[in-house]
N, C-alpha and C. Protein backbone atom coordinates (compact mmCIF):
# COMPACT_ATOMS: atom_id res chain seq x y z
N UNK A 1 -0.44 -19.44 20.95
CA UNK A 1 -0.24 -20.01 19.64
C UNK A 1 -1.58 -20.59 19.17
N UNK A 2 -1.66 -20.23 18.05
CA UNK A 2 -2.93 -20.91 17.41
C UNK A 2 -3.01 -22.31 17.25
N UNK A 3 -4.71 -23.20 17.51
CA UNK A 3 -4.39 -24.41 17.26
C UNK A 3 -5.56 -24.87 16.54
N UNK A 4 -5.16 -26.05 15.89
CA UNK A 4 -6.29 -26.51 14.78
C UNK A 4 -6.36 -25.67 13.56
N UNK A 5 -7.42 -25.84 12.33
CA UNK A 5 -7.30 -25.27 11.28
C UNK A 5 -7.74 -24.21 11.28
N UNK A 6 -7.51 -23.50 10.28
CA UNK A 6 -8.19 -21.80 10.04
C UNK A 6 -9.25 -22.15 9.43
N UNK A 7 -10.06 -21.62 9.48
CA UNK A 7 -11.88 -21.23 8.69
C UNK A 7 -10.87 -20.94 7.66
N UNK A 8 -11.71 -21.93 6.50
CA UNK A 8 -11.45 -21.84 5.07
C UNK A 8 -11.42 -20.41 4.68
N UNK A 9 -9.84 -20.14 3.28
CA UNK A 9 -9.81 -18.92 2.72
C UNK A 9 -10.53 -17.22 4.12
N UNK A 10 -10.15 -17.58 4.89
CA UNK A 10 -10.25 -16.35 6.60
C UNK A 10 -8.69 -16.36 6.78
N UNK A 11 -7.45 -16.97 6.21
CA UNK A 11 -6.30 -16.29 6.76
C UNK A 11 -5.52 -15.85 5.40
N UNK A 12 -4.81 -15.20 5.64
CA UNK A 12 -3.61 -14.41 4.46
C UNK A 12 -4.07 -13.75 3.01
N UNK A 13 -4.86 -13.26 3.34
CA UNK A 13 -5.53 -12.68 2.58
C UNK A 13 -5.52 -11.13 3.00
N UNK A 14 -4.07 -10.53 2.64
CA UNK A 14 -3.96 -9.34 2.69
C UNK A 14 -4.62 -8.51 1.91
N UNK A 15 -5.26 -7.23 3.10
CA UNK A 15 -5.81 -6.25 2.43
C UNK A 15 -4.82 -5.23 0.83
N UNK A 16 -5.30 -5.64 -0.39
CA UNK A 16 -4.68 -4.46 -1.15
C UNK A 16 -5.10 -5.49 -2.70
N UNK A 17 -3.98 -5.44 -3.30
CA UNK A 17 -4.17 -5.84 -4.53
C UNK A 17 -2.94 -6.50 -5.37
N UNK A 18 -2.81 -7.92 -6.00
CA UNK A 18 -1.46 -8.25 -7.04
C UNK A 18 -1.26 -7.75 -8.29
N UNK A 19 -0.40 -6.54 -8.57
CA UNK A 19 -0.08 -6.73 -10.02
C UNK A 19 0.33 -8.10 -10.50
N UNK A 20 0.04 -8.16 -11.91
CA UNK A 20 0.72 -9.44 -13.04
C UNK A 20 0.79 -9.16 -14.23
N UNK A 21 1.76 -9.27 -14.69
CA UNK A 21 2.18 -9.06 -16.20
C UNK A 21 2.17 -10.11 -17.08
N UNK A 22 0.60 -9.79 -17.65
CA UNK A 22 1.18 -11.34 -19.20
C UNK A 22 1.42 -10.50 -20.74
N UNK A 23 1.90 -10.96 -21.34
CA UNK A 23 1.84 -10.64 -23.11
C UNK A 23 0.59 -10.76 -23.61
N UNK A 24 -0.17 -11.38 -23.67
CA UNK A 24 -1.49 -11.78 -24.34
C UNK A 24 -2.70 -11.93 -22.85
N UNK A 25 -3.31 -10.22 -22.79
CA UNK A 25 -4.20 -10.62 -21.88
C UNK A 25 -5.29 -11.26 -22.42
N UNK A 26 -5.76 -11.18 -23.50
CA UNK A 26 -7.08 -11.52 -24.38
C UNK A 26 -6.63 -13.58 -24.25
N UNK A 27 -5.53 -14.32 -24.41
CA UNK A 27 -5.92 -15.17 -24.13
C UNK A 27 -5.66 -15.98 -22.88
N UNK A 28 -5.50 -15.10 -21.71
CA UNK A 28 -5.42 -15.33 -20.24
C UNK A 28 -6.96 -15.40 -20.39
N UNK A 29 -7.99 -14.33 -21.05
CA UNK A 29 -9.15 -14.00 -20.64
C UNK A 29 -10.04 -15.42 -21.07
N UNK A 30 -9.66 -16.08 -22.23
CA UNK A 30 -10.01 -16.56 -22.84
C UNK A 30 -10.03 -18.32 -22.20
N UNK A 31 -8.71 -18.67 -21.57
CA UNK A 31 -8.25 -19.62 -20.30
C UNK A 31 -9.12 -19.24 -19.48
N UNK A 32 -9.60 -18.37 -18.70
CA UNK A 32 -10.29 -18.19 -17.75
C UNK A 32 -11.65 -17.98 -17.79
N UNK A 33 -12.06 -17.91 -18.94
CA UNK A 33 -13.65 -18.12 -19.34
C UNK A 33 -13.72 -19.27 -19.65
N UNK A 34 -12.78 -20.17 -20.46
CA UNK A 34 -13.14 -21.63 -20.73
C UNK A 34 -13.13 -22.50 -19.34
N UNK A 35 -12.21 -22.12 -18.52
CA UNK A 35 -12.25 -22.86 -16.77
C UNK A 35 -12.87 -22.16 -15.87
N UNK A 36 -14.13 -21.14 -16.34
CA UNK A 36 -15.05 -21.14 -15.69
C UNK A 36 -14.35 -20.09 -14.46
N UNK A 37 -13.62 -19.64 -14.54
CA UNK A 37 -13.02 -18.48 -13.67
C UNK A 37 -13.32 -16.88 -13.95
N UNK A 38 -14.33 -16.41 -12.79
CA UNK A 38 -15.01 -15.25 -13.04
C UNK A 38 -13.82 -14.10 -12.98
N UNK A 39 -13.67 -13.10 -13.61
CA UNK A 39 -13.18 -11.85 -13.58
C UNK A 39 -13.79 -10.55 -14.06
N UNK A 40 -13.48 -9.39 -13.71
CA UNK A 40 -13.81 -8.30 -14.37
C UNK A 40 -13.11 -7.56 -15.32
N UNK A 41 -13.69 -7.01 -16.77
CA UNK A 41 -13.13 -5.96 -17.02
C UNK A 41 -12.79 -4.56 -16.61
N UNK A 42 -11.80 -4.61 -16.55
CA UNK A 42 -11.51 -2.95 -16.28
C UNK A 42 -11.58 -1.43 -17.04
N UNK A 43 -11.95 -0.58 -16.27
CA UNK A 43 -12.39 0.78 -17.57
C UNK A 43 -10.61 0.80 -17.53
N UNK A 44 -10.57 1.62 -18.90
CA UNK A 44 -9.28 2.25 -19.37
C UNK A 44 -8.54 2.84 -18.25
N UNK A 45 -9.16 3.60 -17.42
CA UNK A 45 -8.57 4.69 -16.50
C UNK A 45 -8.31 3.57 -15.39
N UNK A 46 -8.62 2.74 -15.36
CA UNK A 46 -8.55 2.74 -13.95
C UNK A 46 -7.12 2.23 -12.96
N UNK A 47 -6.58 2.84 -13.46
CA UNK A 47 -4.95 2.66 -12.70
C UNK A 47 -4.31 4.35 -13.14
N UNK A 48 -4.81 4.73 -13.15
CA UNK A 48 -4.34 6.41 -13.49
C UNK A 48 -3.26 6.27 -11.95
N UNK A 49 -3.54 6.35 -10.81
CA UNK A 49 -2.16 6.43 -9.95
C UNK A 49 -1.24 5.81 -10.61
N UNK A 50 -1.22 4.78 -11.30
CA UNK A 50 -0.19 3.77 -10.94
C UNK A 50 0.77 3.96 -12.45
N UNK A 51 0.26 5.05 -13.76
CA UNK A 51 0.46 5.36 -14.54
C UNK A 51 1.86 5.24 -14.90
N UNK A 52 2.58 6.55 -13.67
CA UNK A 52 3.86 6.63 -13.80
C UNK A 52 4.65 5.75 -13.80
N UNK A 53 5.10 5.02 -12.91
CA UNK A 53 6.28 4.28 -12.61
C UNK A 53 5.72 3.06 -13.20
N UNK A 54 4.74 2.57 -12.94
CA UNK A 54 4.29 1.24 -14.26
C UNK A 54 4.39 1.65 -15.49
N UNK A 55 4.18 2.69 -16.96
CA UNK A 55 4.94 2.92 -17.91
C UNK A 55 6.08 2.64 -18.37
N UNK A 56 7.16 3.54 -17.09
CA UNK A 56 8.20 3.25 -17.60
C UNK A 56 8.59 2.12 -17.60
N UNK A 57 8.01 0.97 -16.35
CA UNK A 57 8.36 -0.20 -16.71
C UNK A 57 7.88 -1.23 -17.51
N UNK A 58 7.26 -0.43 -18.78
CA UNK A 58 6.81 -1.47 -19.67
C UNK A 58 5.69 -2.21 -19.33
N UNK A 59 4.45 -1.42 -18.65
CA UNK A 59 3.40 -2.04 -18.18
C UNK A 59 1.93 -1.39 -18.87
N UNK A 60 0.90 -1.68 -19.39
CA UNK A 60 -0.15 -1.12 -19.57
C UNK A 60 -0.92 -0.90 -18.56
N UNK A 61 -1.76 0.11 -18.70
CA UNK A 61 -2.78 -0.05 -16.93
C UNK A 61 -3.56 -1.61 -16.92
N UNK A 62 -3.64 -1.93 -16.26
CA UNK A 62 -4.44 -3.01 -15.51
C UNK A 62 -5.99 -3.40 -16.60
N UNK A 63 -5.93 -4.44 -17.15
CA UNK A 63 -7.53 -4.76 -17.87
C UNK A 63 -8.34 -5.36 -17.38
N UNK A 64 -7.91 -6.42 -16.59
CA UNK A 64 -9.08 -7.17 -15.65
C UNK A 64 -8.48 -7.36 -14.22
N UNK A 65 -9.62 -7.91 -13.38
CA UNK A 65 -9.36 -8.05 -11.96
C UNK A 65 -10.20 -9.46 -11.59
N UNK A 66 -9.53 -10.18 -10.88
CA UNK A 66 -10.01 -11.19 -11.00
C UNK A 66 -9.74 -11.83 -9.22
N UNK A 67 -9.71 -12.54 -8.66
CA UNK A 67 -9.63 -13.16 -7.07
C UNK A 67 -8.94 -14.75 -7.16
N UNK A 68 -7.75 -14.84 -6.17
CA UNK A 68 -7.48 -15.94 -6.19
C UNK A 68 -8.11 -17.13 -5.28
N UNK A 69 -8.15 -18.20 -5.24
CA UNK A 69 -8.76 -19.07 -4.31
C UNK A 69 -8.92 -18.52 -2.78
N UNK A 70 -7.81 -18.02 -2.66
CA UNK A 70 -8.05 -17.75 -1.41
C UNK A 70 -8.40 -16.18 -0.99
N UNK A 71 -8.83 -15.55 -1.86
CA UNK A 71 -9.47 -13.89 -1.95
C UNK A 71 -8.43 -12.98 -2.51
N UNK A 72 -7.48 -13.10 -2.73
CA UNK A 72 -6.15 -12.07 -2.88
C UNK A 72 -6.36 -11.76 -4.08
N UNK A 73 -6.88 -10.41 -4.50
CA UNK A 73 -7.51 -9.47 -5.54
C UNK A 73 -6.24 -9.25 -6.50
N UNK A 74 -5.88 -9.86 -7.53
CA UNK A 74 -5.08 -10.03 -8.76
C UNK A 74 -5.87 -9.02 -9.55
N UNK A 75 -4.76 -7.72 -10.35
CA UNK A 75 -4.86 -6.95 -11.58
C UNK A 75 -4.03 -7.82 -12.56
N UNK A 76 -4.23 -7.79 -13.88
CA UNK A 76 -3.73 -8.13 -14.85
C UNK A 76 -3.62 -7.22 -15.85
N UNK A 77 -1.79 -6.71 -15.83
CA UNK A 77 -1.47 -5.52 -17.10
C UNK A 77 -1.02 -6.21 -17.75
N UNK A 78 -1.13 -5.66 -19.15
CA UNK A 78 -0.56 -5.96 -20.29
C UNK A 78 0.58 -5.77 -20.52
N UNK A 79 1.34 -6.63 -21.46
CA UNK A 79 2.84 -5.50 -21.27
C UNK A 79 3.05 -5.21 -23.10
N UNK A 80 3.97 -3.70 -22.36
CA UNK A 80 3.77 -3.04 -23.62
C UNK A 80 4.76 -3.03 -24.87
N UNK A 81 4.50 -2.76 -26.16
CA UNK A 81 5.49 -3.00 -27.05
C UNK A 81 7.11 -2.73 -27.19
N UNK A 82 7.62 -3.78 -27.45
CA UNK A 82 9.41 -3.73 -26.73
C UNK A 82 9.63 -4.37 -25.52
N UNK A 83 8.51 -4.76 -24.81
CA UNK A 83 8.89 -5.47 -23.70
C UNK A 83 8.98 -6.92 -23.88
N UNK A 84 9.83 -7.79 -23.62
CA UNK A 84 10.08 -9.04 -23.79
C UNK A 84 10.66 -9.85 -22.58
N UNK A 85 10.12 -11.12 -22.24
CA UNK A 85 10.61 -12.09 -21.27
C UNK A 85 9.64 -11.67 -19.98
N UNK A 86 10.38 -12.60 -18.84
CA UNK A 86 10.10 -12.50 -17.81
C UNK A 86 10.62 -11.47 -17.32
N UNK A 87 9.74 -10.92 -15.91
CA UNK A 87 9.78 -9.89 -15.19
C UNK A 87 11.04 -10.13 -13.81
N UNK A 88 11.44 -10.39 -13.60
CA UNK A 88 13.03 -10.76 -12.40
C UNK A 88 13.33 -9.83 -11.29
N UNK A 89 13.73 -9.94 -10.30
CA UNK A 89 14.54 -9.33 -9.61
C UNK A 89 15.20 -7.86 -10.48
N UNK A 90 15.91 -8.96 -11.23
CA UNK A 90 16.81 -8.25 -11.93
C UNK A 90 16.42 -7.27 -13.47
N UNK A 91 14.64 -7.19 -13.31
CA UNK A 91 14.99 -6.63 -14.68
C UNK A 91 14.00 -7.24 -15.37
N UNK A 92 13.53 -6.84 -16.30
CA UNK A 92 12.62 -7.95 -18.00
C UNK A 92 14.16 -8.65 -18.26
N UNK A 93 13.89 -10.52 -18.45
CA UNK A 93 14.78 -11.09 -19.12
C UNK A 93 14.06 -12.06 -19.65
N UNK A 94 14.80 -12.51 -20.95
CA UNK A 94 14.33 -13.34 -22.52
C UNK A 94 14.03 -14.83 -21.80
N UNK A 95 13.22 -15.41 -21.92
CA UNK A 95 13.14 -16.71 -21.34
C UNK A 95 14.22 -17.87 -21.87
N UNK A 96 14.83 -17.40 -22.78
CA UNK A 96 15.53 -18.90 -23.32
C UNK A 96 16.88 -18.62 -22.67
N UNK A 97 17.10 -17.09 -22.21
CA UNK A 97 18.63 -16.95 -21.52
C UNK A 97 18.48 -17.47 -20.30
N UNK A 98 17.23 -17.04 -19.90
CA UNK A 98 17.15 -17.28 -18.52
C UNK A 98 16.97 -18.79 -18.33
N UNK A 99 16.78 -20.04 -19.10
CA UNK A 99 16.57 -21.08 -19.12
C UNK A 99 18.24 -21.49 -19.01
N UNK A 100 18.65 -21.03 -20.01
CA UNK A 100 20.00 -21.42 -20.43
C UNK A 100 21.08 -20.81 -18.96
N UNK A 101 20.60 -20.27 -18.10
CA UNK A 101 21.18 -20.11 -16.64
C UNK A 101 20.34 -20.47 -15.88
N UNK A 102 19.49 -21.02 -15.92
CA UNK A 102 18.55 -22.41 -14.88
C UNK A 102 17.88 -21.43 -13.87
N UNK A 103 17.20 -20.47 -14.68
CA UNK A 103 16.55 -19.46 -14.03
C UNK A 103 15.33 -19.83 -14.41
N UNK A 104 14.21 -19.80 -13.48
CA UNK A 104 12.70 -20.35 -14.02
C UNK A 104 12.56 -21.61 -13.08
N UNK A 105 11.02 -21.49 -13.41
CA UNK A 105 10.58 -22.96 -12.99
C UNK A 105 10.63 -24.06 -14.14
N UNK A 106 10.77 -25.88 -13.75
CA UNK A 106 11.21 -26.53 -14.28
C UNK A 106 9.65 -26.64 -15.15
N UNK A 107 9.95 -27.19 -16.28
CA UNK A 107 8.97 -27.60 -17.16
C UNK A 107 9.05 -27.45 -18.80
N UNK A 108 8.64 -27.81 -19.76
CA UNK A 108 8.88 -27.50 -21.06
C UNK A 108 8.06 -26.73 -21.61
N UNK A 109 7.77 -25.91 -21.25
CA UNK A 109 6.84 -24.54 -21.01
C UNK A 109 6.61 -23.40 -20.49
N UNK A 110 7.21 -22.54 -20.68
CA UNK A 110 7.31 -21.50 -20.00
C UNK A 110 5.50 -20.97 -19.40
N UNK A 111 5.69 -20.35 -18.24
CA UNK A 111 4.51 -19.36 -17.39
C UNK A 111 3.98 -18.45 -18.40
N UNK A 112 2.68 -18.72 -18.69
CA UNK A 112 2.09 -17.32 -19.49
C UNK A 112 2.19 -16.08 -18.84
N UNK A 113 2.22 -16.22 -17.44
CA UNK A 113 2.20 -14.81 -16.42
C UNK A 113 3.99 -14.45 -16.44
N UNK A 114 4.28 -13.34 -17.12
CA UNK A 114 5.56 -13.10 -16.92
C UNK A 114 5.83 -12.26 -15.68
N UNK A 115 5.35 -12.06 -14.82
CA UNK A 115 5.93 -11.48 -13.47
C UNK A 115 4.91 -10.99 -12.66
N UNK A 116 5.17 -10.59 -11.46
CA UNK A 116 4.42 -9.64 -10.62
C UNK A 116 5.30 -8.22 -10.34
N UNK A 117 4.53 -7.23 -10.87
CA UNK A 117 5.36 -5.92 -10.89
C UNK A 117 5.36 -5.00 -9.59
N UNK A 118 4.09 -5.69 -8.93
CA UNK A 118 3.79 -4.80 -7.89
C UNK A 118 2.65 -5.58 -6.71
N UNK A 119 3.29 -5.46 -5.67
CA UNK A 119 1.92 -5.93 -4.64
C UNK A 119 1.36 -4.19 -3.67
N UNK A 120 0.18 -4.27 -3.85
CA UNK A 120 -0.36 -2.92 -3.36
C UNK A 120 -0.88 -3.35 -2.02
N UNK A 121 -0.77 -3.01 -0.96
CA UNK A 121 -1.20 -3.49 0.58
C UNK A 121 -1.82 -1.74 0.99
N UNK A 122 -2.88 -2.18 1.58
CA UNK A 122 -3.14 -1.04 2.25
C UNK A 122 -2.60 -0.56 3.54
N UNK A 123 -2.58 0.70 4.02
CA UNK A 123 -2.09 0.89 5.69
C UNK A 123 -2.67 2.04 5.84
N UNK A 124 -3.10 2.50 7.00
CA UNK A 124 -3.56 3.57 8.28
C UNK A 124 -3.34 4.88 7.66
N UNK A 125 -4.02 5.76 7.75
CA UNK A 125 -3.85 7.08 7.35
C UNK A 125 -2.72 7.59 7.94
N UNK A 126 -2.00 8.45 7.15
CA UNK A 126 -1.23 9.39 7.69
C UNK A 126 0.82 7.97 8.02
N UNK A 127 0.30 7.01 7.50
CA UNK A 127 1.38 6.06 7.63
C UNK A 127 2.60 6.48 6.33
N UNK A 128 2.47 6.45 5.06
CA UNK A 128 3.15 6.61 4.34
C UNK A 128 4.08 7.37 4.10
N UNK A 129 4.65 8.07 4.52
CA UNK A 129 5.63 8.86 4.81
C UNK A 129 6.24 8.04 5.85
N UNK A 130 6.06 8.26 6.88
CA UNK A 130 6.75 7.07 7.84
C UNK A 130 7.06 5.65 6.92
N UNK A 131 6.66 4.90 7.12
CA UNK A 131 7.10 3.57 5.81
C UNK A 131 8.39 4.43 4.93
N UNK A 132 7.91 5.28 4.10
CA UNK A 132 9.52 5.63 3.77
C UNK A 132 9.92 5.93 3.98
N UNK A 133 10.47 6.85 5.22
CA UNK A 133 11.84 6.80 6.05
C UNK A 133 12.23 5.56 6.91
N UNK A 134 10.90 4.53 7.06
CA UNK A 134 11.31 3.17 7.54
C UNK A 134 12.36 2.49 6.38
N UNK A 135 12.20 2.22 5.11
CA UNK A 135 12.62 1.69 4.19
C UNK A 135 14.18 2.66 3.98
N UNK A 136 14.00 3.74 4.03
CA UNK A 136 15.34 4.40 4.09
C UNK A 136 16.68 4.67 5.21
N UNK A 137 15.42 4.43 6.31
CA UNK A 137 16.53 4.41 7.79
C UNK A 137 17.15 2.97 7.80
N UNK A 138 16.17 1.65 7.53
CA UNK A 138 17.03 0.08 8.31
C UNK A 138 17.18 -0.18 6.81
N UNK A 139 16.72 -0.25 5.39
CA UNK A 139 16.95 -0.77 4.34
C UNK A 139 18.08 -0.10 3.17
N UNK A 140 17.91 1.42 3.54
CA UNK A 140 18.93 2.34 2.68
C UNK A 140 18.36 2.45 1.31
N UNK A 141 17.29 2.24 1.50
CA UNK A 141 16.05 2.18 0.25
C UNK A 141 15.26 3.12 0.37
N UNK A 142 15.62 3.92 -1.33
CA UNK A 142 15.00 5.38 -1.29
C UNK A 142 13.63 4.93 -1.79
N UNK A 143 12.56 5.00 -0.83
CA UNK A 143 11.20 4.54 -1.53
C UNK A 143 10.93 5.99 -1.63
N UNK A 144 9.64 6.00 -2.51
CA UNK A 144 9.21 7.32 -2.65
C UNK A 144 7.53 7.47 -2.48
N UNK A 145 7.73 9.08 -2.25
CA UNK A 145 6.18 9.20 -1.34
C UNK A 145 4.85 9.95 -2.88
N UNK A 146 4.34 9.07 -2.92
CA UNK A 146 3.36 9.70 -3.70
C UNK A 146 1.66 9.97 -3.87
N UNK A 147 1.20 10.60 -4.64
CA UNK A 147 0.07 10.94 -4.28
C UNK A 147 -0.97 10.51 -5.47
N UNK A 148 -1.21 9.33 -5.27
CA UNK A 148 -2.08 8.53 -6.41
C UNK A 148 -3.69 8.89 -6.20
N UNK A 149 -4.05 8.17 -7.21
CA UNK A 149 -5.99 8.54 -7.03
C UNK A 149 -6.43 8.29 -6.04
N UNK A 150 -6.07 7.28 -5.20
CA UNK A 150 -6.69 6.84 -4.06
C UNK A 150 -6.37 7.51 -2.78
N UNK A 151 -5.41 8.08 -3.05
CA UNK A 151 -4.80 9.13 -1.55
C UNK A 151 -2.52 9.19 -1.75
N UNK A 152 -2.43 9.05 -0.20
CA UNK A 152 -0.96 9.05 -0.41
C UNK A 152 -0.72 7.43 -0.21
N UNK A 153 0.51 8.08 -1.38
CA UNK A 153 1.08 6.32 -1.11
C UNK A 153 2.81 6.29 -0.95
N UNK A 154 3.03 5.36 -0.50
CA UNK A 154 4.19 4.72 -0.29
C UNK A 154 4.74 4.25 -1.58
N UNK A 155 6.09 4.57 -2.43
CA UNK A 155 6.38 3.13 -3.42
C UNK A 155 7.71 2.59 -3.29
N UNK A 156 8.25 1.78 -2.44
CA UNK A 156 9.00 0.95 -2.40
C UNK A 156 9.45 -0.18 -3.78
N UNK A 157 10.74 0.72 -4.28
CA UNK A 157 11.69 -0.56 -5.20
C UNK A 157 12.10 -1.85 -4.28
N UNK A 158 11.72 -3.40 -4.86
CA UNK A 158 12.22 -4.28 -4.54
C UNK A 158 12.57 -5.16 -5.14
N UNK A 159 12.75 -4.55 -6.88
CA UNK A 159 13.45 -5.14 -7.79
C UNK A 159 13.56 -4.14 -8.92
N UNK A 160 14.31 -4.52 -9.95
CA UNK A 160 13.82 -4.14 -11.09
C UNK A 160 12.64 -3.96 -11.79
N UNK A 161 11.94 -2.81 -11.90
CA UNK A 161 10.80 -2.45 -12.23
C UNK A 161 9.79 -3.18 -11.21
N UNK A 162 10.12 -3.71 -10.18
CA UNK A 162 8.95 -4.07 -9.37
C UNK A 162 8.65 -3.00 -7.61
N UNK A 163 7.67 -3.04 -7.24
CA UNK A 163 7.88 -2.64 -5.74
C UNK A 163 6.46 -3.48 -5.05
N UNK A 164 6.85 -2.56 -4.22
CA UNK A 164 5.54 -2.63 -3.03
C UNK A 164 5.27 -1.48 -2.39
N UNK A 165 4.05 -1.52 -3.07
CA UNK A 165 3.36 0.00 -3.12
C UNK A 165 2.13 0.01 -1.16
N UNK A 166 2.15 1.00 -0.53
CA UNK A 166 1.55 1.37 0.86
C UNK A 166 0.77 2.36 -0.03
N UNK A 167 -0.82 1.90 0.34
CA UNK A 167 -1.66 2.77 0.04
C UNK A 167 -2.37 3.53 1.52
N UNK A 168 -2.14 4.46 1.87
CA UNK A 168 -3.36 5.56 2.66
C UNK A 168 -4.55 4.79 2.78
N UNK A 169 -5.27 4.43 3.47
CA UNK A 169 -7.14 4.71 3.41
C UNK A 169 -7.27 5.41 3.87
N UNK A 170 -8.53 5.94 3.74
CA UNK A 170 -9.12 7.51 4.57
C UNK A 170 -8.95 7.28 5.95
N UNK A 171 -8.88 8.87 6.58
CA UNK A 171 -8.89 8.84 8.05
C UNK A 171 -10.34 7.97 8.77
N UNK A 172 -9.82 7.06 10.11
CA UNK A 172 -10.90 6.39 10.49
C UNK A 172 -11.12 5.18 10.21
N UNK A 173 -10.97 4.82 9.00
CA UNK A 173 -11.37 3.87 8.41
C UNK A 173 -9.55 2.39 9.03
N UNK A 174 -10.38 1.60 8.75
CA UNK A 174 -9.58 0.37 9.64
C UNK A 174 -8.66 -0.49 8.59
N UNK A 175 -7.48 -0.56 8.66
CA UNK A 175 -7.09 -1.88 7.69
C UNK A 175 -7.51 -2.99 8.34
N UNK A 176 -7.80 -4.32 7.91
CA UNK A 176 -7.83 -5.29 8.24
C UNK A 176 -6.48 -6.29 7.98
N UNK A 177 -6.61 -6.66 9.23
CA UNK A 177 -5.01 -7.52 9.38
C UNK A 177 -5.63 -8.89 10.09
N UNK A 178 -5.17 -10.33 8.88
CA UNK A 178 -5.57 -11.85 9.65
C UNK A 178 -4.18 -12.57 9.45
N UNK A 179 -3.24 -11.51 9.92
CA UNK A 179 -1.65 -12.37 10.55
C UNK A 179 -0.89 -12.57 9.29
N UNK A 180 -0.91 -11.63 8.17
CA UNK A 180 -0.17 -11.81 6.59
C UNK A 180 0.93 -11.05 7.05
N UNK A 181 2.12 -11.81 6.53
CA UNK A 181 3.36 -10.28 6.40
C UNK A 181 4.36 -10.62 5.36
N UNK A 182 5.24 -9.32 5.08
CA UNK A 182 5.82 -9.20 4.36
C UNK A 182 7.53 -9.76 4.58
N UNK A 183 8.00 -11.11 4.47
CA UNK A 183 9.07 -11.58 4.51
C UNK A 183 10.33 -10.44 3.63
N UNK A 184 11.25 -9.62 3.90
CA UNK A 184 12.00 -9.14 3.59
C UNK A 184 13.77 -10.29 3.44
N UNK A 185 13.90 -10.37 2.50
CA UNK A 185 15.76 -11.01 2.69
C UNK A 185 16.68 -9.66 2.43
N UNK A 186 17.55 -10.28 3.47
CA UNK A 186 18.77 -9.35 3.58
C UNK A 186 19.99 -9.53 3.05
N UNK A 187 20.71 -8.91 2.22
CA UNK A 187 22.03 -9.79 1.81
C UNK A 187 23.19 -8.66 2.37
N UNK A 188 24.14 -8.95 3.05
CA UNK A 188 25.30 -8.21 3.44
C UNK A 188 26.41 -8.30 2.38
């Protein structure tokens, strides 16, 4: 068992990337240049894998990329016209319903970030296919196997319009793992 503290921002900092969905990326950008929080713009293309199944769920590709305190590489999509509320388990829902069923965090203000649509983790060549018959043998969860810009991937539904996407790296090449995992709940 480990003892004493971790070397600052050296643990849970899984290899891959956070989707986030706000309405107004221009004034997320705008919050984050006034507090001095560095990010990048993103070219147009650059989520071409992730095209499909983020569309339909009412997502634009990715405009900036930015790092959280503790390294965990945040995309920020836009969301697209007709889409309204927060991002849920269950679905896009209107914030004042979801208030009015004590859904949300407490405050007189709703989150500019309406959801996370997707967490992207990397894994081992030649893994992704396996992962989805893992997700389909113990979960009964048809994930699906696809073949994005970056190689093959894994895409696991774990909500409404959300998953968790297994990306390929090239053969050889190493994921790095500092003890992060993925808590799954089960409901019978």
């Amino acid at each position: 068992m480990p003892v004493g503290e971790p070397e600052p921002y050296a643990s849970q900092c899984p290899p891959g990337v956070m989707g986030l969905a706000y309405a107004d990326v221009t004034a997320l950008k705008n919050s984050l240049t006034a507090s001095g929080v560095p990010f990048s713009e993103l070219p147009s293309q650059a989520e071409e894998e992730e095209e499909g199944l983020l569309t339909e769920s009412g997502l634009a590709p990715a405009q900036i990329e930015l790092s959280s305190p503790t390294g965990v590489r945040l995309r920020v999509h836009r969301i697209t016209a007709g889409t309204l509320g927060w991002l849920t388990p269950n679905g896009w829902q209107d914030p004042v319903v979801a208030a009015e069923q004590g859904v949300g965090l407490p405050g007189d203000r709703p989150s500019l970030c309406l959801g996370i649509p997707y967490i992207r983790l990397l894994c081992p060549a030649s893994t992704a296919a396996g992962l989805c018959r893992l997700y389909a043998a113990v979960f009964g969860t048809e994930a699906t196997l696809c073949t994005g810009g970056s190689g093959v991937e894994c895409w696991v539904p774990i909500g409404a319009h959300q998953w968790l996407v297994y990306e390929e790296v090239p053969t050889g090449q190493a994921v790095p793992y500092d003890g992060y995992h993925v808590a799954i709940l089960c409901c019978s």
